[in-house]
C-alpha atoms as a PDB file:
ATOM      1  CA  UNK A   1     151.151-105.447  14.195  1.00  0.00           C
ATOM      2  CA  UNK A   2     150.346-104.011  17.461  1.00  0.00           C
ATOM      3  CA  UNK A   3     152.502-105.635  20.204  1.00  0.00           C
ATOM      4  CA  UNK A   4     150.283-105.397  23.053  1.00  0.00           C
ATOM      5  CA  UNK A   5     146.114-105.418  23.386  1.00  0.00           C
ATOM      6  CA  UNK A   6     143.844-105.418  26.636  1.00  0.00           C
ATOM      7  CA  UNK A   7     140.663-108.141  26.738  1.00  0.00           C
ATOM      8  CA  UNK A   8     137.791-106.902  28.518  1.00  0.00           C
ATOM      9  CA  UNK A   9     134.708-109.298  29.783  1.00  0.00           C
ATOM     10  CA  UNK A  10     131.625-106.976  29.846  1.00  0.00           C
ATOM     11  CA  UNK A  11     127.940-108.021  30.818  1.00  0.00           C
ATOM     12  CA  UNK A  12     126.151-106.335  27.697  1.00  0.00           C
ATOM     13  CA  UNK A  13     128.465-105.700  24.839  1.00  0.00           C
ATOM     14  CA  UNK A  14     126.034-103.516  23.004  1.00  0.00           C
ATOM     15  CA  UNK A  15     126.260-100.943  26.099  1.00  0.00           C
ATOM     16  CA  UNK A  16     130.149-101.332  26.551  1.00  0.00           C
ATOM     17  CA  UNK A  17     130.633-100.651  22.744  1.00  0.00           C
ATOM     18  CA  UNK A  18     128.182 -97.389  22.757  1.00  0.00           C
ATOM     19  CA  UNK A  19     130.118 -96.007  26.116  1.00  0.00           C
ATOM     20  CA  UNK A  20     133.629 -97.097  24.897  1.00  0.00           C
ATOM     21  CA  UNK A  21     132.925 -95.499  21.081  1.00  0.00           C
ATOM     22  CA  UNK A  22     131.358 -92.687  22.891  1.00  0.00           C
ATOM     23  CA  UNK A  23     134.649 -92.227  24.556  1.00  0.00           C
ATOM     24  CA  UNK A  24     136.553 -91.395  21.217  1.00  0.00           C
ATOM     25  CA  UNK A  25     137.321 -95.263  20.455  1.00  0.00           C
ATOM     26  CA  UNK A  26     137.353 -96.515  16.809  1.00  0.00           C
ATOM     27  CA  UNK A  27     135.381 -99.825  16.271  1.00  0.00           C
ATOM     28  CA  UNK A  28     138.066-102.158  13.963  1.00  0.00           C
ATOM     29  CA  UNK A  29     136.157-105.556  14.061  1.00  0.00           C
ATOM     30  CA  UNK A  30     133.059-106.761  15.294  1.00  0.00           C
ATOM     31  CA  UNK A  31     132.446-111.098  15.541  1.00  0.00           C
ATOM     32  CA  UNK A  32     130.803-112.308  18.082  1.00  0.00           C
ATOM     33  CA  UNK A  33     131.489-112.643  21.109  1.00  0.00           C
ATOM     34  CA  UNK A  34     133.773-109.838  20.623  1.00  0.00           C
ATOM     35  CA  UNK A  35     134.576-106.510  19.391  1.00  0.00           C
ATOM     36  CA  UNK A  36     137.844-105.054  18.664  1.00  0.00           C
ATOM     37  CA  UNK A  37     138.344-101.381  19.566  1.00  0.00           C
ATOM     38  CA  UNK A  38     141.455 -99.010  19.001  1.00  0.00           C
ATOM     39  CA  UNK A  39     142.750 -95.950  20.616  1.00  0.00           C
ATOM     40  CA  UNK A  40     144.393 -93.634  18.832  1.00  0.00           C
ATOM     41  CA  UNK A  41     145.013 -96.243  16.465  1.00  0.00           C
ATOM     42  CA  UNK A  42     147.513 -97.231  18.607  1.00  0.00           C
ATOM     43  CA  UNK A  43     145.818 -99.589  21.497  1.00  0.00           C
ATOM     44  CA  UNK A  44     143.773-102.916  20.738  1.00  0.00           C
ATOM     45  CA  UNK A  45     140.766-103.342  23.153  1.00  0.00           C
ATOM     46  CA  UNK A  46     138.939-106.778  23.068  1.00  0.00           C
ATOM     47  CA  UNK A  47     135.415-105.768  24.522  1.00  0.00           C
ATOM     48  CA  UNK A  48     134.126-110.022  24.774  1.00  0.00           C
ATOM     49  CA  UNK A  49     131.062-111.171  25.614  1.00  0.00           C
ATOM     50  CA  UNK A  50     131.146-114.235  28.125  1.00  0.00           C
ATOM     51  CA  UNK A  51     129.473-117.349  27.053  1.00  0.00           C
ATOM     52  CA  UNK A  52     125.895-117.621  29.196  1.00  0.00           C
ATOM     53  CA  UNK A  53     126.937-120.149  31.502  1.00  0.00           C
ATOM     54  CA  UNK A  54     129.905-117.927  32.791  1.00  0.00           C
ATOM     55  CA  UNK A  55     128.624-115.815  35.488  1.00  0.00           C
ATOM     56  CA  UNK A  56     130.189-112.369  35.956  1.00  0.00           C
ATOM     57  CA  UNK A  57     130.034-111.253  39.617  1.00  0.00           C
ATOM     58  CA  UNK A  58     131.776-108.376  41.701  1.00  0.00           C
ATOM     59  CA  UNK A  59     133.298-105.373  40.474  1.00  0.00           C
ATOM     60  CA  UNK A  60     135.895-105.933  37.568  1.00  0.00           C
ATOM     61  CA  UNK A  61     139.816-105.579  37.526  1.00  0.00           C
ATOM     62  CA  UNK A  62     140.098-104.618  41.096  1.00  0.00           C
ATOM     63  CA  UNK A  63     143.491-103.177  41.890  1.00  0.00           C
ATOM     64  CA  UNK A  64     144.456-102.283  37.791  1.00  0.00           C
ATOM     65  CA  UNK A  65     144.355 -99.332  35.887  1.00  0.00           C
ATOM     66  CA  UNK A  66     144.167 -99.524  31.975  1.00  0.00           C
ATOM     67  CA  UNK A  67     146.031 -96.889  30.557  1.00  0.00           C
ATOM     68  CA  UNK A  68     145.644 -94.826  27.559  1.00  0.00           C
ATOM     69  CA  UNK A  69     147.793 -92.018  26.070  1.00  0.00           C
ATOM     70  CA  UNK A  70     145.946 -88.792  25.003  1.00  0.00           C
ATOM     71  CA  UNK A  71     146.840 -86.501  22.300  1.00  0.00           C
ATOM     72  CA  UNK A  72     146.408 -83.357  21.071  1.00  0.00           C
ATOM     73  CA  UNK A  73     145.998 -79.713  22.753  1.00  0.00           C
ATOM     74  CA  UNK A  74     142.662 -80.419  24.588  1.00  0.00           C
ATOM     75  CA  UNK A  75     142.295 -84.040  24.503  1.00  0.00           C
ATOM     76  CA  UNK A  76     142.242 -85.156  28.022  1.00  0.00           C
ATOM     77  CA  UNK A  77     139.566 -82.139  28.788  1.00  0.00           C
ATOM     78  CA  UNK A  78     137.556 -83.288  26.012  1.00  0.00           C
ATOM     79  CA  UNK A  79     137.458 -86.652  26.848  1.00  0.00           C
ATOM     80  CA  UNK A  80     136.505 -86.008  30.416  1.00  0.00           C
ATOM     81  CA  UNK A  81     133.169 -84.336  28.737  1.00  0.00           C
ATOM     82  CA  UNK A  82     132.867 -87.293  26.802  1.00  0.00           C
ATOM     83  CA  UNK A  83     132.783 -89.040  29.853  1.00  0.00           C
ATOM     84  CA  UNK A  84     130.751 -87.130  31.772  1.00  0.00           C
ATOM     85  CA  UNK A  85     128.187 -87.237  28.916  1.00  0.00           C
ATOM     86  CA  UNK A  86     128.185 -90.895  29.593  1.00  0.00           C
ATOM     87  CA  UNK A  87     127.541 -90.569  33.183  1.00  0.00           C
ATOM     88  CA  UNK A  88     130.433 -92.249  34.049  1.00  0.00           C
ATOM     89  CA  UNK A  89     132.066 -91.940  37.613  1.00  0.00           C
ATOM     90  CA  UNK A  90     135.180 -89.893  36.913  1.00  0.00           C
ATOM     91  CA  UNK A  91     137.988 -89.441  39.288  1.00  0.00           C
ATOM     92  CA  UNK A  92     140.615 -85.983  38.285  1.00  0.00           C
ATOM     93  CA  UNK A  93     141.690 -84.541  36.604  1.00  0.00           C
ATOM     94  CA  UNK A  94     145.334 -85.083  39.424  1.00  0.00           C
ATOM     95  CA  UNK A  95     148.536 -83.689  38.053  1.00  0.00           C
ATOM     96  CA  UNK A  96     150.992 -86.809  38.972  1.00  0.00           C
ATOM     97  CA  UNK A  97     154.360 -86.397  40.456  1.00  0.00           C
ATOM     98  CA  UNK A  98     156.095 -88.047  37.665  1.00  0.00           C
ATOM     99  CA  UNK A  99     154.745 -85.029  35.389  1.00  0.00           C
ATOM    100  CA  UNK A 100     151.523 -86.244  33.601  1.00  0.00           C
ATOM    101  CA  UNK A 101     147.693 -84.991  33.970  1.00  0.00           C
ATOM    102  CA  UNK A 102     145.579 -87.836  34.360  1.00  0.00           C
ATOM    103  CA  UNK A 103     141.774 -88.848  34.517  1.00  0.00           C
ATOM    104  CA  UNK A 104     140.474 -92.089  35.441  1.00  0.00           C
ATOM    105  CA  UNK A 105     136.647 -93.095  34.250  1.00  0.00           C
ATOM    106  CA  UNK A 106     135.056 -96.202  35.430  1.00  0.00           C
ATOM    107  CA  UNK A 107     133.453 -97.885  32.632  1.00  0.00           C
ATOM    108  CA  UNK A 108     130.029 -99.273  33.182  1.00  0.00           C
ATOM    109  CA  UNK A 109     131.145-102.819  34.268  1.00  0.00           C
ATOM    110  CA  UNK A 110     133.755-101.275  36.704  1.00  0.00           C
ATOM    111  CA  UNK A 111     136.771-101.424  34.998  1.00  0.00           C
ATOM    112  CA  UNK A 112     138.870 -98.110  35.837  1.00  0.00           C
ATOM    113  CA  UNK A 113     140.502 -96.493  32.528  1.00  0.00           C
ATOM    114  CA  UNK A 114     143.607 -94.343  33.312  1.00  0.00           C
ATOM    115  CA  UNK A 115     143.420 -91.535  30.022  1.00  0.00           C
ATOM    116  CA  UNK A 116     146.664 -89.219  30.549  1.00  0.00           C
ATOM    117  CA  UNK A 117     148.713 -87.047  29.072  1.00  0.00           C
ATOM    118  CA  UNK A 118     151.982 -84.653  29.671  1.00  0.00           C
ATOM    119  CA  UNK A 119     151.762 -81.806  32.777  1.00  0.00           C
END
């Protein structure tokens, strides 16, 4: 059981789910109005579609990072590309203070993914 996931309201699942797998996420579940993602097999991500009469306005998660652990030798440099690709607004690579490398993308509803790994 994974002890914490993140639930994400997006305007168009079928674009979320193409940027998000583009990203390097693995697609675990798909019934509508949802999808359930993982990172690294580690992270649950709930992309949900809102029912019609909801109306999504103004950016998304203001003030909150969602934060992701990368792996490997060149996974936060690969992952930027990824998100490049995408043409997703990308903020770092920033070596941090308290000893990581970190990248943030902006997914295409706004929300602001923090990907990082050791410095």
């Amino acid at each position: 059981m994974i002890p914490a996931f993140v639930k994400l309201l997006v305007s168009d699942l079928t674009r979320s789910l193409a940027f998000y797998e583009a990203l390097g996420f693995e697609r675990t579940q798909a019934e509508p109005p949802f999808v359930r993602l993982q990172w690294a097999g580690a992270v649950d991500v709930y992309l949900v579609a809102p029912p019609t009469q909801l109306q999504l306005e103004g950016r998304r998660g203001l003030g909150v990072l969602v934060g992701f652990r990368v792996e490997g030798t060149s996974g936060l440099d690969e992952l930027l590309l990824r998100a490049q690709a995408q043409g997703a607004v990308v903020e770092g690579p920033a070596i941090q203070p308290w000893h990581t490398r970190e990248v943030i993308v902006t997914d295409p509803d706004g929300y602001r993914l923090n990907f990082i790994e050791p410095a």
